[in-house]
Protein backbone atom coordinates (compact mmCIF):
# COMPACT_ATOMS: atom_id res chain seq x y z
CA UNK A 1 0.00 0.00 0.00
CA UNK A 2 2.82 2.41 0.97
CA UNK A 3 4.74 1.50 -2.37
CA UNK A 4 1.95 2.48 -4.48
CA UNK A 5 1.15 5.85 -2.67
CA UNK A 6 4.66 6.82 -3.61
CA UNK A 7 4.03 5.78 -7.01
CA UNK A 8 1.14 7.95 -7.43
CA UNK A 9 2.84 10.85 -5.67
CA UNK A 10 5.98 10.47 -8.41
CA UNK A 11 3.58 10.07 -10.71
CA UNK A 12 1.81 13.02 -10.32
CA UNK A 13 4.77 14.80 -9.44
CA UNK A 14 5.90 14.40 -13.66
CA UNK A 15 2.49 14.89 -14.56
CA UNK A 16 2.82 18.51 -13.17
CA UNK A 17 6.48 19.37 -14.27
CA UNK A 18 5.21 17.76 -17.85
CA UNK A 19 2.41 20.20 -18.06
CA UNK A 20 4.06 22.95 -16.70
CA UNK A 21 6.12 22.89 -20.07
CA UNK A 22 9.08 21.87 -19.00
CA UNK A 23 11.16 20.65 -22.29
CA UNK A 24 14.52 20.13 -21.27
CA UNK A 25 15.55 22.42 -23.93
CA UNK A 26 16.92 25.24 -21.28
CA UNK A 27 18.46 22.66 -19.45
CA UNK A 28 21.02 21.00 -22.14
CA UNK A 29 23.92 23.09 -23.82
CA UNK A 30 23.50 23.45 -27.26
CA UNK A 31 25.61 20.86 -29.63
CA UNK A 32 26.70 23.37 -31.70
CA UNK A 33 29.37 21.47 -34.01
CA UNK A 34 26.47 19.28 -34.51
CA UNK A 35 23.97 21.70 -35.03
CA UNK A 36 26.10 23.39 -37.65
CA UNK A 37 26.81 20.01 -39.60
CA UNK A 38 23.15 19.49 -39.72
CA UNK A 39 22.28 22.75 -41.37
CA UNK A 40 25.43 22.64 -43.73
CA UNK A 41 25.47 19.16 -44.49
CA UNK A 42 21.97 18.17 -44.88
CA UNK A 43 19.58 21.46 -45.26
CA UNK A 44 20.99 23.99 -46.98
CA UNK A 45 22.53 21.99 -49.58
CA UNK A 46 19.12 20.18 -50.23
CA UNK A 47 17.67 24.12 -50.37
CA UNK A 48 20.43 25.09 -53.18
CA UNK A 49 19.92 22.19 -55.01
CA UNK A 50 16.09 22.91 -55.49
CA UNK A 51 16.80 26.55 -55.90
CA UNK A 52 19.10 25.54 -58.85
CA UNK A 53 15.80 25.17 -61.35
CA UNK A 54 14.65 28.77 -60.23
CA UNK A 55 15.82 31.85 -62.22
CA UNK A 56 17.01 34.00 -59.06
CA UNK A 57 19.93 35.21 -60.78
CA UNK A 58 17.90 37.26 -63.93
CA UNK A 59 14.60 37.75 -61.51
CA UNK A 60 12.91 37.17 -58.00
CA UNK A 61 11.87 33.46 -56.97
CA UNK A 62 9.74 34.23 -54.12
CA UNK A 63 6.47 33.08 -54.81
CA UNK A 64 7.39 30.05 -56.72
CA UNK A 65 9.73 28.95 -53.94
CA UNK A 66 7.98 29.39 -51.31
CA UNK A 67 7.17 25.38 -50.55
CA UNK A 68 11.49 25.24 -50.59
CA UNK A 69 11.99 28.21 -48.27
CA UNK A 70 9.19 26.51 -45.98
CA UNK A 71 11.01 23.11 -46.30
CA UNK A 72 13.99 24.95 -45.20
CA UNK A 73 12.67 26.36 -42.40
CA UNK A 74 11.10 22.87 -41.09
CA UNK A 75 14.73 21.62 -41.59
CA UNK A 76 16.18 24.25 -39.45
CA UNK A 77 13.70 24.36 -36.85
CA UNK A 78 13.78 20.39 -36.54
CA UNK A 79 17.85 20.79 -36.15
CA UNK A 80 17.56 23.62 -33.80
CA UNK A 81 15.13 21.22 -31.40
CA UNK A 82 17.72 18.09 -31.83
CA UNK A 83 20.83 20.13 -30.73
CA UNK A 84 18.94 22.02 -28.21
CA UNK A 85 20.03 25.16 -29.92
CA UNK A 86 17.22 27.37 -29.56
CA UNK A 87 19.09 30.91 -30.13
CA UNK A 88 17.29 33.07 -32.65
CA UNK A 89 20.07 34.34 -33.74
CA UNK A 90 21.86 31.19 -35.32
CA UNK A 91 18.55 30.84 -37.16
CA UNK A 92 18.43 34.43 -38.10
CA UNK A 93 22.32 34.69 -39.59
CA UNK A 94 21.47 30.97 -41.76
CA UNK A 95 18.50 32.71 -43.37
CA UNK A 96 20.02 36.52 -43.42
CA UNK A 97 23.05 34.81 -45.55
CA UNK A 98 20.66 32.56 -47.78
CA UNK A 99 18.64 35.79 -48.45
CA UNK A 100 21.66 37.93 -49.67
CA UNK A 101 22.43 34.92 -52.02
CA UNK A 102 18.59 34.56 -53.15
CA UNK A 103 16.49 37.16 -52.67
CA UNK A 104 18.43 40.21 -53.49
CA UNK A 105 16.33 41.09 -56.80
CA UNK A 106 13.37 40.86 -54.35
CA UNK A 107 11.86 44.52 -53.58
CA UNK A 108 8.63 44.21 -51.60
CA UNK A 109 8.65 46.98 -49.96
CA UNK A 110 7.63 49.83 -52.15
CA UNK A 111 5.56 53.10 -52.42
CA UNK A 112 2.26 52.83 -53.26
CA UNK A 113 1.39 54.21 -56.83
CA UNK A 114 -0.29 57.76 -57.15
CA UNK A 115 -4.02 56.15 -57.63
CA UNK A 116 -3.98 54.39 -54.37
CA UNK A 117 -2.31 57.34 -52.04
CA UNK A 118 -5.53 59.37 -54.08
CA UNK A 119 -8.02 56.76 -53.08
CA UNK A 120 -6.78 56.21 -49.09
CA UNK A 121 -6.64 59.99 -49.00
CA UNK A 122 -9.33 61.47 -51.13
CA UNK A 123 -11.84 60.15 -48.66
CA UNK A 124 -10.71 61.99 -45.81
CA UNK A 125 -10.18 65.23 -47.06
CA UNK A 126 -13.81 64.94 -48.69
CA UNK A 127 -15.47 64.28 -45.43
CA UNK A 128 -13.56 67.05 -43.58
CA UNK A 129 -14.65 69.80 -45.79
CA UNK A 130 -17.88 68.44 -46.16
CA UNK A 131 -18.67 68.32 -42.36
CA UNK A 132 -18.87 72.23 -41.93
CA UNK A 133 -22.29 72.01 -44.61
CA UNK A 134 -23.45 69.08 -42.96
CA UNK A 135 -23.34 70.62 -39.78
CA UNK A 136 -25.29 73.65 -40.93
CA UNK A 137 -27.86 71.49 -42.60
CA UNK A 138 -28.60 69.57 -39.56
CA UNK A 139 -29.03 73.27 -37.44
CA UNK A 140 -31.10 74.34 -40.39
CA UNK A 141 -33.55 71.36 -39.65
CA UNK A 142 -33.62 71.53 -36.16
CA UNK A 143 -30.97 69.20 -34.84
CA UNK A 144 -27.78 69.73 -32.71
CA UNK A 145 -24.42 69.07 -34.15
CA UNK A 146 -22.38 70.22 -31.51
CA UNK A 147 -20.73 67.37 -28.98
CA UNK A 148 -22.63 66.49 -26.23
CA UNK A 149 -21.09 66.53 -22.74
């Protein structure tokens, strides 16, 4: 009877520390050597060799490569939870490098043409000088346009 009170007691014991989220992962040193054979060895020369079919060198892959860059991450994120190496940063410099090498033609990030700065702002400006008549319409007909308080 004793025996299996302690057995429950341990037993619960895990149960909380395993739900408490508790991975192990802050606990282990990161295998760095192995870490970086993994990503060198095994993922990013499986990502170059599908990025050899794309034109990145005349024009920007992105959206057709997007099911390689996402196999790429998987890879990385799947070494980075074997080797306990969980630093953002090592993650960060792999994909900072890979996107100097193929995604430099890429330019996302870029003004908005004339016709849509016109239709965000148009609106606005519209309804502020507007408001004024408005106003005066809804005195003119008997009802209050000034803020309640």
């Amino acid at each position: 009877m004793e025996g299996s009170v302690t057995s429950m007691i341990s037993t619960t014991l895990i149960m909380c520390l395993a739900f408490t989220g508790l991975d192990g992962a802050k606990y282990f040193p990161c295998d760095r050597p192995t870490f970086d054979s993994e990503i060198h060895n095994h993922c990013i020369p499986l990502y170059k060799q599908r990025m050899a079919t794309s034109n990145y060198q005349q024009e920007c892959p992105w959206p057709n490569t997007k099911g390689h860059y996402a196999q790429l991450d998987d890879c990385v994120r799947k070494a980075m939870a074997r080797t306990f190496c969980g630093e953002p940063s090592l993650r960060n410099d792999i994909f900072l490098k890979l996107h100097q090498t193929y995604f430099p033609l890429c330019f996302f990030m870029q003004d908005p043409g004339l016709h849509v700065l016109l239709l965000l702002t148009l609106p606005c400006i519209i309804i502020t000088f507007l408001m004024p008549f408005f106003c005066v319409y809804l005195n003119d007909t008997g009802t209050n346009c000034r803020a309640s308080g």
